[in-house]
N, C-alpha and C. Protein backbone atom coordinates (compact mmCIF):
# COMPACT_ATOMS: atom_id res chain seq x y z
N UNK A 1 -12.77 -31.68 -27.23
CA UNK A 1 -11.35 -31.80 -27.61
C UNK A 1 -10.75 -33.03 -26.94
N UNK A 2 -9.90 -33.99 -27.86
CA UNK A 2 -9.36 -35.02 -27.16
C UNK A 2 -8.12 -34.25 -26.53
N UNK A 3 -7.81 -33.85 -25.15
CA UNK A 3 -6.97 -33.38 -24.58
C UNK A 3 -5.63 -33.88 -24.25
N UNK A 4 -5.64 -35.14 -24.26
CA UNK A 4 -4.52 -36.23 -24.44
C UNK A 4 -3.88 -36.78 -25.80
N UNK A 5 -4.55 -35.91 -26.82
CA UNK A 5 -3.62 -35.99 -28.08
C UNK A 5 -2.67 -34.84 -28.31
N UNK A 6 -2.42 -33.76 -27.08
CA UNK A 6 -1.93 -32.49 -27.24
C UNK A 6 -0.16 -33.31 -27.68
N UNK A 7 0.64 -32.29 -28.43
CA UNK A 7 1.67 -33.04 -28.81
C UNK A 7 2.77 -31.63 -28.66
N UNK A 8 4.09 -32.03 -28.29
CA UNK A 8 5.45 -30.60 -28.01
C UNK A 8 5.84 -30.70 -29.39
N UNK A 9 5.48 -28.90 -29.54
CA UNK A 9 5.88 -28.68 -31.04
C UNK A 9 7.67 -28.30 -31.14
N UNK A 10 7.57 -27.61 -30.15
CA UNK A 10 9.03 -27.12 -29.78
C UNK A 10 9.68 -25.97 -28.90
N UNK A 11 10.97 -25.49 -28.42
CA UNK A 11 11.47 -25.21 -27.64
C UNK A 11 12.25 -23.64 -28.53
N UNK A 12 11.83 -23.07 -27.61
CA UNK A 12 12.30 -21.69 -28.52
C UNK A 12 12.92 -20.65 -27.68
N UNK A 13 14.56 -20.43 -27.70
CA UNK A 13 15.04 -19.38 -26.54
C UNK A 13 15.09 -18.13 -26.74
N UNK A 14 14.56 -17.17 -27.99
CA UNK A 14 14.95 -16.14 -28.88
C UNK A 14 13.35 -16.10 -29.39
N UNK A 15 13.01 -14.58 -29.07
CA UNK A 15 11.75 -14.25 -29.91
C UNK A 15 12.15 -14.23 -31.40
N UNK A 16 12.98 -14.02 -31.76
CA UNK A 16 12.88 -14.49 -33.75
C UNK A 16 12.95 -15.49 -33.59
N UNK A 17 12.84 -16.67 -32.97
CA UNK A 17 13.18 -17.99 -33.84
C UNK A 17 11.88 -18.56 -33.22
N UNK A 18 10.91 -18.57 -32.57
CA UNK A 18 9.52 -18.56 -32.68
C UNK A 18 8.49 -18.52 -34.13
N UNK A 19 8.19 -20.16 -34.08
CA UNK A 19 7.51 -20.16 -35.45
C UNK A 19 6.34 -19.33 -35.79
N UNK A 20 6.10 -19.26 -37.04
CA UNK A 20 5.25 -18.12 -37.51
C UNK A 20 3.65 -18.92 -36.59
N UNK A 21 2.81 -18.00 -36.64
CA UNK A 21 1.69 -17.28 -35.96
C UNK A 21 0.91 -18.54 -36.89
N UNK A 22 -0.07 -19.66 -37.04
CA UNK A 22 -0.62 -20.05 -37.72
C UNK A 22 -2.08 -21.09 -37.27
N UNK A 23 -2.03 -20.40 -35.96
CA UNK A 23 -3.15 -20.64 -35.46
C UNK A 23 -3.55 -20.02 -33.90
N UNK A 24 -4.76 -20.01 -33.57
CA UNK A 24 -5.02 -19.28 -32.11
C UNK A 24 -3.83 -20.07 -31.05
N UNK A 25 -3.45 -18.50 -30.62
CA UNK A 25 -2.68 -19.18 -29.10
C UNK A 25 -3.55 -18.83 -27.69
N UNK A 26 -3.17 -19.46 -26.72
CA UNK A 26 -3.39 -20.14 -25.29
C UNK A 26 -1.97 -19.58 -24.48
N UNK A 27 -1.73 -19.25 -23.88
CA UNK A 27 -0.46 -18.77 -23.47
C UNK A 27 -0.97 -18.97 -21.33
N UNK A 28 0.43 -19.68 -20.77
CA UNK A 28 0.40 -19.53 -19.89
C UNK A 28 2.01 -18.61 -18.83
N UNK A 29 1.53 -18.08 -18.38
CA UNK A 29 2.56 -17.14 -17.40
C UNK A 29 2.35 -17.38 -16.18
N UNK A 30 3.60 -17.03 -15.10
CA UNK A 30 3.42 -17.14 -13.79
C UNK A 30 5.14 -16.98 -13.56
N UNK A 31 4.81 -17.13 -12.23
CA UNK A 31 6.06 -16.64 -11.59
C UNK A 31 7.11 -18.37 -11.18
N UNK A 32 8.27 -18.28 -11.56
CA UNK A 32 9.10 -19.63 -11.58
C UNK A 32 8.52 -20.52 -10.61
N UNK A 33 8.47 -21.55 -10.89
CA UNK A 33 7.63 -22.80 -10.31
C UNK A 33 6.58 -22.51 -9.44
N UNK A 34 5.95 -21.69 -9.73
CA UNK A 34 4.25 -21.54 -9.58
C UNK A 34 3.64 -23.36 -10.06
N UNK A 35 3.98 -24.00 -11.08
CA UNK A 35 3.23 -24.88 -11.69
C UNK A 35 2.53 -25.11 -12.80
N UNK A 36 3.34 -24.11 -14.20
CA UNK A 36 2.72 -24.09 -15.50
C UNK A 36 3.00 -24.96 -16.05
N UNK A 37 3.88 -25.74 -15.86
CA UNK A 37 4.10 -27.25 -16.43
C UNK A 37 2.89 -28.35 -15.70
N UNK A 38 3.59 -28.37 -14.37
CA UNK A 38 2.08 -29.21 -14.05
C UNK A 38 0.85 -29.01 -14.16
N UNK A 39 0.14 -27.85 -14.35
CA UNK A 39 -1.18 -27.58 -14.99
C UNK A 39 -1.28 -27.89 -16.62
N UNK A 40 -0.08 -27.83 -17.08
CA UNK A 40 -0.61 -28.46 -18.67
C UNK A 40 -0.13 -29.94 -18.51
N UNK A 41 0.30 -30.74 -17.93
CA UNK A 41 0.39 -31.95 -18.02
C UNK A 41 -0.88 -32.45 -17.39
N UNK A 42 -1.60 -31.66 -16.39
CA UNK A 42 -2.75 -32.25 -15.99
C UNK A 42 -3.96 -32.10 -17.06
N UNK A 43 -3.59 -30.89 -17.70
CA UNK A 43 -5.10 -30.69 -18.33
C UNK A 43 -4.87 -31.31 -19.75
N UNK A 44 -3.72 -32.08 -20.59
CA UNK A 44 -3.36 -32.77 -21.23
C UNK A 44 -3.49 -34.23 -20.93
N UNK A 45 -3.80 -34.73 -19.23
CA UNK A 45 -3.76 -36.13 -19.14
C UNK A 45 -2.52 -36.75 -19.49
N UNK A 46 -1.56 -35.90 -19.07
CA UNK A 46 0.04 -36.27 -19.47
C UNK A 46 1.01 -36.28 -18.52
N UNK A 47 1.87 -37.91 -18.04
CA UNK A 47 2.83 -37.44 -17.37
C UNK A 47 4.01 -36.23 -17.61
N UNK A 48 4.53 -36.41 -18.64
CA UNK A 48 5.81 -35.45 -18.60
C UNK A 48 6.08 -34.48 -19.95
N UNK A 49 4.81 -34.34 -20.48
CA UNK A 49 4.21 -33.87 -21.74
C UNK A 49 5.22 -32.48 -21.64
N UNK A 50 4.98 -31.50 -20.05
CA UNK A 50 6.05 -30.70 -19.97
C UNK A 50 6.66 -30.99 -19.07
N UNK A 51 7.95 -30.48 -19.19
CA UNK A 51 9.19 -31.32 -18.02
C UNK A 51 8.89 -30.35 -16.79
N UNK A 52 8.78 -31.20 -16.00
CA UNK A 52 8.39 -30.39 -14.62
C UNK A 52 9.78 -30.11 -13.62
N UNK A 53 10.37 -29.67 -13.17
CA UNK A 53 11.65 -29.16 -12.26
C UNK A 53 11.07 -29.01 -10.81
N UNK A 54 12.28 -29.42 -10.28
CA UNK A 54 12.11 -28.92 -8.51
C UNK A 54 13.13 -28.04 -9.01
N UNK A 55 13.76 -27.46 -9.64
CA UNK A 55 14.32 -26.07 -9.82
C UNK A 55 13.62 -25.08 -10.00
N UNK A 56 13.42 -24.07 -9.34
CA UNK A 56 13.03 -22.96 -10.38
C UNK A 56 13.94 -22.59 -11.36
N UNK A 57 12.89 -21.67 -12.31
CA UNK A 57 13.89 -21.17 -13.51
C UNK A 57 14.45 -21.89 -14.17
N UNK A 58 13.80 -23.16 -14.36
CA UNK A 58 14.09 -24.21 -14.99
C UNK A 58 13.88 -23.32 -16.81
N UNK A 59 12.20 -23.55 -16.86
CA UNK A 59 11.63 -23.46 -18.66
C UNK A 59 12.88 -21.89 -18.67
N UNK A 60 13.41 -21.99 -19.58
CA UNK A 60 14.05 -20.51 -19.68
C UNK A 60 13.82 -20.57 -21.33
N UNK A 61 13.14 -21.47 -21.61
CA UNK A 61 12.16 -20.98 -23.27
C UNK A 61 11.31 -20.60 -23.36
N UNK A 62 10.55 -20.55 -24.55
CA UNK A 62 9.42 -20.23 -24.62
C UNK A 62 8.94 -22.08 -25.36
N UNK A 63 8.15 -22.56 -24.69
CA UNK A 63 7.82 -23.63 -25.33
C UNK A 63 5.97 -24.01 -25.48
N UNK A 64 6.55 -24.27 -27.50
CA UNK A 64 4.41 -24.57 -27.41
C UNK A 64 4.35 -26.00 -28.13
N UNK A 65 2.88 -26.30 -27.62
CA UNK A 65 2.53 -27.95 -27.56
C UNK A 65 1.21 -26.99 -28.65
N UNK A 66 0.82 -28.47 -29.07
CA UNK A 66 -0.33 -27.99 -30.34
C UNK A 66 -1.51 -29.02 -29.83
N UNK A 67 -2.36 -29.00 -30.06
CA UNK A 67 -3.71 -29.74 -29.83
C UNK A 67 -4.88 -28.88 -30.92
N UNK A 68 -5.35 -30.30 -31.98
CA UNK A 68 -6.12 -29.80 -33.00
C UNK A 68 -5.87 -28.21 -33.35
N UNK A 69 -6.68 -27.05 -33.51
CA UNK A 69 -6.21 -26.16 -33.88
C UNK A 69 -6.17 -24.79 -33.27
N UNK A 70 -5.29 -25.32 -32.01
CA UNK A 70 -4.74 -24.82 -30.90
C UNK A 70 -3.69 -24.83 -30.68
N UNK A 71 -2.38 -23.90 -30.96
CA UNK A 71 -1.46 -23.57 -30.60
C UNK A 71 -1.38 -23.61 -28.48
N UNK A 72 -0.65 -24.02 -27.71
CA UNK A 72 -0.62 -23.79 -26.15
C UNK A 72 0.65 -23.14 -26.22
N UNK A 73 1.46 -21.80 -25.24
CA UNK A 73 2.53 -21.26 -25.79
C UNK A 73 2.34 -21.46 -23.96
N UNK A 74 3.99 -22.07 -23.18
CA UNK A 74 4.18 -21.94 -22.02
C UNK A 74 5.42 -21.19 -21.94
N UNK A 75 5.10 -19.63 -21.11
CA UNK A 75 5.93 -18.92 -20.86
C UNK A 75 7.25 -19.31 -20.25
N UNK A 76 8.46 -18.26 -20.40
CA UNK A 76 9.37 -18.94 -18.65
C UNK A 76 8.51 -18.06 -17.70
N UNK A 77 9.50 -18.76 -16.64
CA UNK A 77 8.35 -18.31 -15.60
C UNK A 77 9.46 -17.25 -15.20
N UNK A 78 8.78 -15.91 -13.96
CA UNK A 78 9.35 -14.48 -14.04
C UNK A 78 9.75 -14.52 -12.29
N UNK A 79 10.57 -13.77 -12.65
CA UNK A 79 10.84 -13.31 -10.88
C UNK A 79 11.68 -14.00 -9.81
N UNK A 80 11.98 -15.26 -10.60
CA UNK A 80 13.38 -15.89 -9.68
C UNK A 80 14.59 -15.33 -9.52
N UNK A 81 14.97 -15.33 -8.31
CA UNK A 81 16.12 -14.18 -8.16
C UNK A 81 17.54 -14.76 -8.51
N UNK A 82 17.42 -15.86 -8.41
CA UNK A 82 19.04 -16.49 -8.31
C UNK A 82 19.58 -16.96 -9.64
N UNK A 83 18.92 -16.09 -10.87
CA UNK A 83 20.20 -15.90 -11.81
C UNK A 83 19.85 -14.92 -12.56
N UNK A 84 21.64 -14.53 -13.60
CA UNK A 84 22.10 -13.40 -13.60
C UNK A 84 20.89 -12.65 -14.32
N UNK A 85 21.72 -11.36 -14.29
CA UNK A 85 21.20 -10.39 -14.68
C UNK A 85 20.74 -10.13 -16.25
N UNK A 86 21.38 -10.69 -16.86
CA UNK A 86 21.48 -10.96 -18.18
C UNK A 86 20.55 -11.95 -18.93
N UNK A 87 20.54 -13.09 -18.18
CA UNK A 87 19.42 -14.02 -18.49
C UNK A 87 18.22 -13.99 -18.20
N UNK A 88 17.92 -12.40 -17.03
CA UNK A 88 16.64 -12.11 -16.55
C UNK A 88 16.00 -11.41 -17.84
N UNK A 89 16.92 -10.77 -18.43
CA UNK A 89 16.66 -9.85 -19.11
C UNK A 89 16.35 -10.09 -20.53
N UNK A 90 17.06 -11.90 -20.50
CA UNK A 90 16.62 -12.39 -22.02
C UNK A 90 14.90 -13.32 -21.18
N UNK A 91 14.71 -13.40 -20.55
CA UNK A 91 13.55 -14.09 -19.84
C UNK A 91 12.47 -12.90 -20.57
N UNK A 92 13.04 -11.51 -19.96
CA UNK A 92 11.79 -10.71 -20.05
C UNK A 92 11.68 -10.17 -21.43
N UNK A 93 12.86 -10.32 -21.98
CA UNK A 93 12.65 -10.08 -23.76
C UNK A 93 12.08 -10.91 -24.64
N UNK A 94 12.02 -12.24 -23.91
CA UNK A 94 10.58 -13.49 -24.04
C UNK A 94 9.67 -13.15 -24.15
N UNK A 95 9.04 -12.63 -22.87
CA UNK A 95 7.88 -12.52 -22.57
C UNK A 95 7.66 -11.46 -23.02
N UNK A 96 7.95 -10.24 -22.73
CA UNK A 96 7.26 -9.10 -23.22
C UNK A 96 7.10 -9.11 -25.00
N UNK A 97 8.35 -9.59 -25.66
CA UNK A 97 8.18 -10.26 -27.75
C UNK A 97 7.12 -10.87 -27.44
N UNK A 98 6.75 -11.63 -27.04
CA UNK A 98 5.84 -12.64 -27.35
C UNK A 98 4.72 -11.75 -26.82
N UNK A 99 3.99 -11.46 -25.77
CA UNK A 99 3.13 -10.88 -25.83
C UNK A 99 2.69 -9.18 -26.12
N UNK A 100 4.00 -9.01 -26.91
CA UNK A 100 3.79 -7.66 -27.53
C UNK A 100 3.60 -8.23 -28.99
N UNK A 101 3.65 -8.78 -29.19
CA UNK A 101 3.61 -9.37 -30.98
C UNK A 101 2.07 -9.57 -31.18
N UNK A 102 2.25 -9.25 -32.92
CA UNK A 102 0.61 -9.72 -33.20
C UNK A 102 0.45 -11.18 -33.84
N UNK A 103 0.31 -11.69 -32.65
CA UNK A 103 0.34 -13.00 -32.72
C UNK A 103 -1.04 -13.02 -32.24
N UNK A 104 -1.90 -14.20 -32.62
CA UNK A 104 -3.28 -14.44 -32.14
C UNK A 104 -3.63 -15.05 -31.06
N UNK A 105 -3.13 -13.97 -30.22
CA UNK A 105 -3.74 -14.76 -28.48
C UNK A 105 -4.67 -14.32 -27.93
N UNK A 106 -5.24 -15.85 -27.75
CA UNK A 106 -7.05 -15.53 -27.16
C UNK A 106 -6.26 -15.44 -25.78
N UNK A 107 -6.16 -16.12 -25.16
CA UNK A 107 -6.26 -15.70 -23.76
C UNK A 107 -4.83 -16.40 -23.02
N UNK A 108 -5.02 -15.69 -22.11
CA UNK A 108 -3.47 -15.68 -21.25
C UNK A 108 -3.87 -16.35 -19.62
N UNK A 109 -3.43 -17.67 -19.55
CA UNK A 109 -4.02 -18.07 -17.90
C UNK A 109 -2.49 -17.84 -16.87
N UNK A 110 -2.80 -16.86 -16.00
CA UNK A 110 -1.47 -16.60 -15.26
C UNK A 110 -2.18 -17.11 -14.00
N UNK A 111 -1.02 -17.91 -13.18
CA UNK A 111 -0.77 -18.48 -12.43
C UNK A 111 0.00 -17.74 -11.42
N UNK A 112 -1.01 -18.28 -10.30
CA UNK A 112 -0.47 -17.85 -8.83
C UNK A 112 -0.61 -18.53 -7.85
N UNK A 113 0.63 -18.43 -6.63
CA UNK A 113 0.45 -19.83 -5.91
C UNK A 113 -0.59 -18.76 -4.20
N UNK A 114 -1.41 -19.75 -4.88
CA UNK A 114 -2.90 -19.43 -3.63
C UNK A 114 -2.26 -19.52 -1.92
N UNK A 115 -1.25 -20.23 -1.60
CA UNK A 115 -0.47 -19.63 -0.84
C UNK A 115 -0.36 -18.46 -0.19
N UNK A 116 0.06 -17.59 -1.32
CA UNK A 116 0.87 -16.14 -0.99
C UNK A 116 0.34 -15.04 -1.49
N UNK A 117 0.13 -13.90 -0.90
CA UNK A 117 -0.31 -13.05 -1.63
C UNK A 117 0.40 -12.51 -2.87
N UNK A 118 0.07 -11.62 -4.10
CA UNK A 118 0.71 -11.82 -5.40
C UNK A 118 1.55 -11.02 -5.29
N UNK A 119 2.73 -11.20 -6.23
CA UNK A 119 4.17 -10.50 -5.95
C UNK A 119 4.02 -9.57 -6.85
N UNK A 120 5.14 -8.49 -6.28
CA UNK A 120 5.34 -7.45 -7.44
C UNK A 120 5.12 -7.29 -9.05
N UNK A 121 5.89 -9.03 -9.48
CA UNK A 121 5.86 -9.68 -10.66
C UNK A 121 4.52 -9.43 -11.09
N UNK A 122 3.75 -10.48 -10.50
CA UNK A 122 2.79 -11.03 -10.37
C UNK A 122 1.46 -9.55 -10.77
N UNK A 123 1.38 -8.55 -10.16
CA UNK A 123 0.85 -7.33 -10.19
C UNK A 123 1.38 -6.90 -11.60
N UNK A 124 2.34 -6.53 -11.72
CA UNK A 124 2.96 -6.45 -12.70
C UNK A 124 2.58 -6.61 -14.25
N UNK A 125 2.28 -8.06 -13.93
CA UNK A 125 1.98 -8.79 -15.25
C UNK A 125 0.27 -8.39 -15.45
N UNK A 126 -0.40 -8.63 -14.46
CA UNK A 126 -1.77 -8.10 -14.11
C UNK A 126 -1.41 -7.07 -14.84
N UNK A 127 -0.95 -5.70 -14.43
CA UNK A 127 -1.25 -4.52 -14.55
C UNK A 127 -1.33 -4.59 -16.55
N UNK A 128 -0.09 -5.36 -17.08
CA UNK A 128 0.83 -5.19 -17.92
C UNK A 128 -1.06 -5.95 -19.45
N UNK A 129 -1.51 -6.94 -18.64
CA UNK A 129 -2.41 -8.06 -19.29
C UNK A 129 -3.37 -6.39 -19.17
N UNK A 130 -4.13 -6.07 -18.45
CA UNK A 130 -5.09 -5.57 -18.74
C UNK A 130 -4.37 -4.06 -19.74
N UNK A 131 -3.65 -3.57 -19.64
CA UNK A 131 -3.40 -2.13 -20.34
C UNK A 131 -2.94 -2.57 -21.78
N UNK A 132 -2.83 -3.83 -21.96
CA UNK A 132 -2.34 -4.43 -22.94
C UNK A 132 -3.84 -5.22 -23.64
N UNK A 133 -4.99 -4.79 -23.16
CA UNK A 133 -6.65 -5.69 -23.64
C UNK A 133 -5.99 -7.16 -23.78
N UNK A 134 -5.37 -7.83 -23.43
CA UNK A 134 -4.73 -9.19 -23.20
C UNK A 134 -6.19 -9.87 -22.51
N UNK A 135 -7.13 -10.21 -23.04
CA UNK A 135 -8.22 -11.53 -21.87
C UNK A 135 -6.91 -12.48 -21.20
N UNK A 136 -7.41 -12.53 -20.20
CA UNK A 136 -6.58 -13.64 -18.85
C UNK A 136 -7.44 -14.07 -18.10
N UNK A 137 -7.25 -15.13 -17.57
CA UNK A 137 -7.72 -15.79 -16.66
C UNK A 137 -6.86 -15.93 -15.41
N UNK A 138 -7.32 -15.98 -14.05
CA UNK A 138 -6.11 -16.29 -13.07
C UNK A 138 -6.75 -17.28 -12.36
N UNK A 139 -5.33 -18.51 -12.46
CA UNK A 139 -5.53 -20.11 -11.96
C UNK A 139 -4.48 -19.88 -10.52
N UNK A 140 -4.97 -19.89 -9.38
CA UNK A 140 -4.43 -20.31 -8.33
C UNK A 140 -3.85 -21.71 -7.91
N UNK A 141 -2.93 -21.63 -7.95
CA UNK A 141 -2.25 -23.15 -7.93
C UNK A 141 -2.07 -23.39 -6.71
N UNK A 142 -1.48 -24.96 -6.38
CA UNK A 142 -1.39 -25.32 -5.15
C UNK A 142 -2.44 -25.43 -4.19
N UNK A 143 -4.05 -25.36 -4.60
CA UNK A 143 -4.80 -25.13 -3.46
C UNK A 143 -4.69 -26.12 -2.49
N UNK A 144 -4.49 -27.33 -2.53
CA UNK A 144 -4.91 -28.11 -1.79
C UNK A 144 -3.45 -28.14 -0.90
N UNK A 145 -2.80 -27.19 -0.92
CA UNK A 145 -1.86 -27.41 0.18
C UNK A 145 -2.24 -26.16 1.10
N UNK A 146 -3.70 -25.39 1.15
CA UNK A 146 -4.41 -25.28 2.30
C UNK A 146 -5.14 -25.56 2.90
N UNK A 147 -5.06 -25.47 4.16
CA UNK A 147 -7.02 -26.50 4.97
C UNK A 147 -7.84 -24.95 4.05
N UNK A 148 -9.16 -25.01 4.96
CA UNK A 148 -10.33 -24.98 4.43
C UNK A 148 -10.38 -23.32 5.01
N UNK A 149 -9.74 -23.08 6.49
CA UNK A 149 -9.56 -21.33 6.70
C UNK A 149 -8.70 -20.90 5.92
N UNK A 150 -7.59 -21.18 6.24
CA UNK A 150 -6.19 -20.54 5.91
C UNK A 150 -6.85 -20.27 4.30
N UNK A 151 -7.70 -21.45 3.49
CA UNK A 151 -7.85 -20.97 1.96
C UNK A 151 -8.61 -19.63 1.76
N UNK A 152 -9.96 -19.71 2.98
CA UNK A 152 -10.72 -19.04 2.56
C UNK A 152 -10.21 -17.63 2.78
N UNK A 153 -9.44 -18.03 4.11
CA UNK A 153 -8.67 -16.11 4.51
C UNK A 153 -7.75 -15.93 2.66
N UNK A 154 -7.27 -16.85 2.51
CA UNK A 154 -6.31 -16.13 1.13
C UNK A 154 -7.20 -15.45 0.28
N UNK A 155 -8.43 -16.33 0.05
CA UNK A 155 -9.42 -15.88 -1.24
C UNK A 155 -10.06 -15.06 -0.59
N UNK A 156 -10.12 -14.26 0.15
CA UNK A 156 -10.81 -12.93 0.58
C UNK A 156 -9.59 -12.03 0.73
N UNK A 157 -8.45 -12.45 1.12
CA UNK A 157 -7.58 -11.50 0.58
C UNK A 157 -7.21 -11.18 -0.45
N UNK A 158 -7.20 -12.26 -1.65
CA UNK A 158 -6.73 -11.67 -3.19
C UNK A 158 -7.96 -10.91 -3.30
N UNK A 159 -9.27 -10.72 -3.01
CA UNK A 159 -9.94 -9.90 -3.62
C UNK A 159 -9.81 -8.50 -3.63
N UNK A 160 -9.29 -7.99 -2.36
CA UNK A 160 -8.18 -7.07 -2.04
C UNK A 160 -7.55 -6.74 -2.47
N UNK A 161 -6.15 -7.63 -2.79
CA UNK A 161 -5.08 -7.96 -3.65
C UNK A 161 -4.67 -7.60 -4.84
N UNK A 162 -5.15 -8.25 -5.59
CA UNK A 162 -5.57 -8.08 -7.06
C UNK A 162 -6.88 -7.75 -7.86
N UNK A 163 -6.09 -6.26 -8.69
CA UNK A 163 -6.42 -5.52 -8.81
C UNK A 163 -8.01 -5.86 -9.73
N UNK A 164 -9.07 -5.59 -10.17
CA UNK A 164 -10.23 -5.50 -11.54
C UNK A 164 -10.63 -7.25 -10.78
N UNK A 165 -10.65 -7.43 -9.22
CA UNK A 165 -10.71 -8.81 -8.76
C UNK A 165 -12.40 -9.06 -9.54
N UNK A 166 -13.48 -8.40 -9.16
CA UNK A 166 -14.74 -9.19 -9.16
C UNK A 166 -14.86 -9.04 -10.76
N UNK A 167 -13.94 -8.39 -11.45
CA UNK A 167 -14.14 -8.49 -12.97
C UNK A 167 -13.88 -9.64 -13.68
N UNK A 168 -12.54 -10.46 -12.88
CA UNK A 168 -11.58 -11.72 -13.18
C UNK A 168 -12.35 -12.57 -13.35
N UNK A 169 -12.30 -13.79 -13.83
CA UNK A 169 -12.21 -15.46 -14.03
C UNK A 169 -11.19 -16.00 -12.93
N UNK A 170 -11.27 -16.28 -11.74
CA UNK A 170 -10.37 -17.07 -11.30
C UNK A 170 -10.92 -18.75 -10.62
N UNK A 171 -9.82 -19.07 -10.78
CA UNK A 171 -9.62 -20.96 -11.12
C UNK A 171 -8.81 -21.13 -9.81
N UNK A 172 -9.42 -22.18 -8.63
CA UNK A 172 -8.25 -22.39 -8.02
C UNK A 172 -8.39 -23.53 -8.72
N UNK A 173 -6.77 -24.23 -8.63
CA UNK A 173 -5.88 -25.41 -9.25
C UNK A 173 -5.47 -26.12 -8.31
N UNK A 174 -5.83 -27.33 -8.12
CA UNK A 174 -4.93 -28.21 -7.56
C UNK A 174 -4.42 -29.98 -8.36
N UNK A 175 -3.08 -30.15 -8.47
CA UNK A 175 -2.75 -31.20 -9.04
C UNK A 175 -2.55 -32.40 -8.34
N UNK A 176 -3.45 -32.28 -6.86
CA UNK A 176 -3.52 -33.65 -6.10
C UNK A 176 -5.28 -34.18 -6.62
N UNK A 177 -5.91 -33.20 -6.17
CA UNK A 177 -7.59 -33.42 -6.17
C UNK A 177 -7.96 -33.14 -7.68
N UNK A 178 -7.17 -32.37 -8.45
CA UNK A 178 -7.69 -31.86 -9.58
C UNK A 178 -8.65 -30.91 -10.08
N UNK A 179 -8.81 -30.53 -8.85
CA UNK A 179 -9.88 -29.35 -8.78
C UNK A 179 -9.24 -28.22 -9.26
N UNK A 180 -10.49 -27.76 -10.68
CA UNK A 180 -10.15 -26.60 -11.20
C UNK A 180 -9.78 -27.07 -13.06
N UNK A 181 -9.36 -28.52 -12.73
CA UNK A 181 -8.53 -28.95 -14.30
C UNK A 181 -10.38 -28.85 -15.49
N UNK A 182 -11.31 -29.46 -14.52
CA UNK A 182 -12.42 -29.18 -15.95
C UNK A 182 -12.81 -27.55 -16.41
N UNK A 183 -12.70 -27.16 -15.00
CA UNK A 183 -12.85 -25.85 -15.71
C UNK A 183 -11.93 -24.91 -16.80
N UNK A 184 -11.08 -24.98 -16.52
CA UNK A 184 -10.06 -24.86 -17.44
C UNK A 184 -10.29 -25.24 -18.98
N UNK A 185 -10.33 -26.79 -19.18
CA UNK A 185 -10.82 -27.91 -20.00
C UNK A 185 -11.87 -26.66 -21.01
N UNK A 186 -12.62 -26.54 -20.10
CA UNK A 186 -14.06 -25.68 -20.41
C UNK A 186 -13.93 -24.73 -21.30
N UNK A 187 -13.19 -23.98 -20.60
CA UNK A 187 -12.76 -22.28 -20.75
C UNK A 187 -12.13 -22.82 -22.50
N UNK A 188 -10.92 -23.67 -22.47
CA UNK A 188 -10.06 -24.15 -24.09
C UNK A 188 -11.17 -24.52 -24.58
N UNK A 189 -12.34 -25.17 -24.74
CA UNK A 189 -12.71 -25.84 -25.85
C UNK A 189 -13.61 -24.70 -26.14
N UNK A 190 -14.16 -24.03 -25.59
CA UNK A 190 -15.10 -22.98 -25.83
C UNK A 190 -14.68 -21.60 -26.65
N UNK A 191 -13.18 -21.33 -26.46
CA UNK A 191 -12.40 -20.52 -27.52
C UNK A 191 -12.59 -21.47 -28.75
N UNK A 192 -11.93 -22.69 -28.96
CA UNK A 192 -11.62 -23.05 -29.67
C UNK A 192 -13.05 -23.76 -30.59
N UNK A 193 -13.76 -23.45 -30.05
CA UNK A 193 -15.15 -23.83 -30.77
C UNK A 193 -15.63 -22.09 -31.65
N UNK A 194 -15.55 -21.26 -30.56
CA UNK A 194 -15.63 -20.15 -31.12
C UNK A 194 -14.90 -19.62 -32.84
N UNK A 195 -13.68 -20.29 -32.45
CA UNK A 195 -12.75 -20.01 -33.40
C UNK A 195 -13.19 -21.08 -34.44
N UNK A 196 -13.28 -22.09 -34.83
CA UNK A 196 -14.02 -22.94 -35.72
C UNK A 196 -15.23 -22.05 -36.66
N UNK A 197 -15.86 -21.64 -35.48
CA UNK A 197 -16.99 -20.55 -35.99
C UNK A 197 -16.76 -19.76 -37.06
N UNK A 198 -15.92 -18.69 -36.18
CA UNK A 198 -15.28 -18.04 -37.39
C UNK A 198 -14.33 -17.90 -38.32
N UNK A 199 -14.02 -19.38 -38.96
CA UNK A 199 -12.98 -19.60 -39.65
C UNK A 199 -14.23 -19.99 -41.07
């Protein structure tokens, strides 16, 4: 896949106004500035392909980029506390439409910052992906803003952590070293070859 021809289809604040279903989706989730913008601008080879914020709670759409015949659907991100109540609630009427819909999603990469152990949210969405047969992948972001203990103590604690761990796919991510962006790379072209297959 040329990954740098990925192109923004559009910006969508309302599950009805989300264009019709017309090819496999890619969907990414995570908790407000985890880094789902900067993981698709990296794995696109794109500066500002998605607008990246030092705000959280910035994406409060649902926004998808297309690449050959691959729909990418980037969630808002969940669990920022500092606004209202009302707009949390159109956040989660996002997310839950969209991934309650029969829409064709191969797989769901949720994001977590390798940092911290995973939040309520974060479990949450876990719990919500598997009872829901949702395939996911989990991309740990931020790695490289640990040395080499502090990482390894985290990654022996998420195994702990989070829940169906030695069942998972997990990716650590980092957008200094780039470690983690081919695998990823990997994981998309290999759906999307699949899907060729059976078309």
């Amino acid at each position: 896949m040329q990954f740098q021809n990925a192109e923004f289809v559009g910006a969508y604040g309302s599950f009805p106004q989300l264009p019709p279903c017309s090819r496999m989706e890619i969907a990414f989730a995570g908790r407000s500035n985890v880094g789902k913008s900067t993981l698709i601008n990296k794995l696109f080879n794109r500066k500002s392909l998605a607008r990246v914020s030092a705000v959280p709670g910035k994406t409060a759409t649902i926004n998808f980029y297309r690449l050959e015949g691959v729909h990418f659907v980037d969630l808002p991100g969940y669990g920022y506390a500092k606004v209202a109540k009302s707009e949390k609630e159109r956040w989660a009427g996002l997310i839950e439409g969209y991934l309650n819909s029969e829409r064709d999603i191969r797989l769901v990469f949720l994001l977590i910052d390798m940092r911290h152990a995973p939040s309520a949210d974060d479990l949450h969405m876990i719990s919500y992906l598997v009872e829901a047969e949702l395939p996911f992948v989990i991309i740990l972001t931020k790695a490289d803003k640990l040395k080499n203990m502090a990482r390894q103590a985290r990654m022996e604690a998420f195994a702990e952590e989070i829940p169906y761990y030695s069942e998972l796919t997990v990716i650590p991510f980092s957008a200094q070293t780039r470690e983690g962006v081919e695998q990823v790379r990997q994981i998309i072209t290999e759906l999307a070859e699949e899907d060729k297959e059976e078309a």
